[in-house]
C-alpha atoms as a PDB file:
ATOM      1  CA  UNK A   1      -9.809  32.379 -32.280  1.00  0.00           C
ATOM      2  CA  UNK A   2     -12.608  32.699 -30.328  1.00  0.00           C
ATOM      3  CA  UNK A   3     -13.364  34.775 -27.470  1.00  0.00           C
ATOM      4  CA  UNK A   4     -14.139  31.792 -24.942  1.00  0.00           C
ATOM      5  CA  UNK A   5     -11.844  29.687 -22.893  1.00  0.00           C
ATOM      6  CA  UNK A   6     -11.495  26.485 -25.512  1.00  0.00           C
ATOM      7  CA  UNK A   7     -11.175  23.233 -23.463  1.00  0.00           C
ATOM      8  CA  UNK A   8     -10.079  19.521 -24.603  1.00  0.00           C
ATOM      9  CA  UNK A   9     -10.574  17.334 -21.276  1.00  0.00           C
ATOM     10  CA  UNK A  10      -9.408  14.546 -22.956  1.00  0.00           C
ATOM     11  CA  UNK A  11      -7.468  14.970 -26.217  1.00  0.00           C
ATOM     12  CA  UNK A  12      -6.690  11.266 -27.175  1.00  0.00           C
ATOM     13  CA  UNK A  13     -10.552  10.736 -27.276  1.00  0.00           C
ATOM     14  CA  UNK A  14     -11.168  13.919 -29.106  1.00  0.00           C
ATOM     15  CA  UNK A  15     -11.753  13.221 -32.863  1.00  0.00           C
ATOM     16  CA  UNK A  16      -9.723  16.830 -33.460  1.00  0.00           C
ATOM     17  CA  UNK A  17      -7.104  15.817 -31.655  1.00  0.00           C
ATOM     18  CA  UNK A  18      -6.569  12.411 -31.151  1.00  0.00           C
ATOM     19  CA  UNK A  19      -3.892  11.896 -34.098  1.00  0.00           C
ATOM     20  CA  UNK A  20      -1.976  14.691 -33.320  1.00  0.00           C
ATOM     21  CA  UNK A  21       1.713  14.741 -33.582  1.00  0.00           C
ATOM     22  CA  UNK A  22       1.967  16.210 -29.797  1.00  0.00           C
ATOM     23  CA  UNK A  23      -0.983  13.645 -28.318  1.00  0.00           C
ATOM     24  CA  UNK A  24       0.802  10.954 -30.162  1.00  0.00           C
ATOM     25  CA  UNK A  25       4.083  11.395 -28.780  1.00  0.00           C
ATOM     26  CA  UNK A  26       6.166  13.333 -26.500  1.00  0.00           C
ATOM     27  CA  UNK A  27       4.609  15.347 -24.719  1.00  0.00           C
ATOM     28  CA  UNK A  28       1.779  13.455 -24.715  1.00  0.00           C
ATOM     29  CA  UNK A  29      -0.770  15.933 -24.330  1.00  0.00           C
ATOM     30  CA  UNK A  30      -3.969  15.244 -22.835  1.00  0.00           C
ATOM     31  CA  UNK A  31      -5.997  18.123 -21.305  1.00  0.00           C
ATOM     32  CA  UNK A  32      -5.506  21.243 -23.321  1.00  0.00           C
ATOM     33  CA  UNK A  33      -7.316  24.885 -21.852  1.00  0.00           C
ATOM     34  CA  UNK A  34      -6.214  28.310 -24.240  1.00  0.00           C
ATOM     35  CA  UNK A  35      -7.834  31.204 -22.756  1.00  0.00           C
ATOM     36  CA  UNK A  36      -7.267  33.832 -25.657  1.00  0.00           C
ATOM     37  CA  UNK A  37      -5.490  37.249 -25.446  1.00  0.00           C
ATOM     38  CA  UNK A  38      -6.251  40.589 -27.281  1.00  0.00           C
ATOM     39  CA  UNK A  39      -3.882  43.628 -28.246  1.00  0.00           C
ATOM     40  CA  UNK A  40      -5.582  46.585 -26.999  1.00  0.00           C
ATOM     41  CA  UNK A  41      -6.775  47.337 -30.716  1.00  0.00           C
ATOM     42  CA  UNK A  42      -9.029  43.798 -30.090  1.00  0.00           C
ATOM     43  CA  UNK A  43      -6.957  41.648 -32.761  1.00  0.00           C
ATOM     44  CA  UNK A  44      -6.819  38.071 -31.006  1.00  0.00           C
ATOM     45  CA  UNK A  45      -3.038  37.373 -30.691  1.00  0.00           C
ATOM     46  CA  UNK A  46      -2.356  33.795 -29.243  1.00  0.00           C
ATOM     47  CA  UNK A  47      -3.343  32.050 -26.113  1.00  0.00           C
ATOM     48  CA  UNK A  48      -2.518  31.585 -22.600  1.00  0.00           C
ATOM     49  CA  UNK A  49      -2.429  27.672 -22.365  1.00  0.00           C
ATOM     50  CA  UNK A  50      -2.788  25.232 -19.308  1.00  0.00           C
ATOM     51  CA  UNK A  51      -1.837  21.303 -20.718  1.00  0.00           C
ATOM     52  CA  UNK A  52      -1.494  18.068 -18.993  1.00  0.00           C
ATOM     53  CA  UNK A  53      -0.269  14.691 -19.717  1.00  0.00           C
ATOM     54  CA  UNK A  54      -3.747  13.824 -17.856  1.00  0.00           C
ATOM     55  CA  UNK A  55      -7.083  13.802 -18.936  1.00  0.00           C
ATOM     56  CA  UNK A  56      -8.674  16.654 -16.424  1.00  0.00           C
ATOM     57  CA  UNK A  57     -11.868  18.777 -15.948  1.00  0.00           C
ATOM     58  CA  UNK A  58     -11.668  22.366 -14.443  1.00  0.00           C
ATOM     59  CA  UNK A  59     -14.088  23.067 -11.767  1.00  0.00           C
ATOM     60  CA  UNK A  60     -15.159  26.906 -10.896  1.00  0.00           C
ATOM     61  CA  UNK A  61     -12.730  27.908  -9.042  1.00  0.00           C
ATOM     62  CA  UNK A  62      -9.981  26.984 -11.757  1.00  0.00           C
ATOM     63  CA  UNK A  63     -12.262  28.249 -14.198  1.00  0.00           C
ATOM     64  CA  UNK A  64     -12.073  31.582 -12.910  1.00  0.00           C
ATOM     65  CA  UNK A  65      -8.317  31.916 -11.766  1.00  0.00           C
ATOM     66  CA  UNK A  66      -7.508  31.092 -15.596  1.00  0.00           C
ATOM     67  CA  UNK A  67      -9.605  33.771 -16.783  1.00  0.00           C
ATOM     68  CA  UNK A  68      -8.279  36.183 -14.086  1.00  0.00           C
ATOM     69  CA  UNK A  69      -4.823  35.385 -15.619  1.00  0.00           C
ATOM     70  CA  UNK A  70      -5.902  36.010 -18.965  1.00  0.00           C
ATOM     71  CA  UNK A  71      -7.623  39.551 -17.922  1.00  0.00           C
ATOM     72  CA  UNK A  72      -3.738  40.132 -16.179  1.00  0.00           C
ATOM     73  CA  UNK A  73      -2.095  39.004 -19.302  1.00  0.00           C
ATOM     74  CA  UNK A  74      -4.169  41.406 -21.271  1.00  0.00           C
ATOM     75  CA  UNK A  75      -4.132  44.261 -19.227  1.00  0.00           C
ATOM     76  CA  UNK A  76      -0.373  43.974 -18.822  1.00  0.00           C
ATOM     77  CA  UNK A  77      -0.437  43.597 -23.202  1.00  0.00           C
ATOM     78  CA  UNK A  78      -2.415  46.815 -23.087  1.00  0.00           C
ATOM     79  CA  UNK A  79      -0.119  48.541 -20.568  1.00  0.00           C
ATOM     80  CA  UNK A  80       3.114  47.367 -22.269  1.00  0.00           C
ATOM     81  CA  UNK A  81       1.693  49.151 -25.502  1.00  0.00           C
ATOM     82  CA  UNK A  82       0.906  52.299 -24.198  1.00  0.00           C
ATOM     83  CA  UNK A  83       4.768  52.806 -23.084  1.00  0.00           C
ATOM     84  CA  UNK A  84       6.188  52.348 -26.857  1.00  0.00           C
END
């Protein structure tokens, strides 16, 4: 898990990807974005993930409302953990 939005534009031509189970068949994944989310502590704990059955490319502008919802998913995460 990195800290960076991870993006496969096209995962049938993506050597990583391309035999996968889930690319191969149903659903047929072909774009695949995981923005990653952090526990308050900083521990990476999954992703928030945007896939297609196109290939696609994210401009700017969906660039940045993906990382907006990750910074909402994590600061709800972080919010939801102060109240246990």
């Amino acid at each position: 898990m990195k800290p960076e939005l991870f993006i496969i534009e096209d995962a049938s031509a993506d050597p990583r990807f391309a035999d996968n189970p889930l690319v191969t068949g149903a659903p047929h994944i072909r774009f695949y974005a995981g923005a990653p989310l952090s526990a308050p502590s900083g521990h990476h704990i999954g992703t928030l993930c945007v896939i297609d059955t196109v290939p696609r490319k994210l401009g700017a502008v969906e660039l940045s409302i993906l990382d907006a919802l990750r910074r909402l998913v994590n600061e709800t995460l972080a919010g939801k953990e102060g109240e246990e």
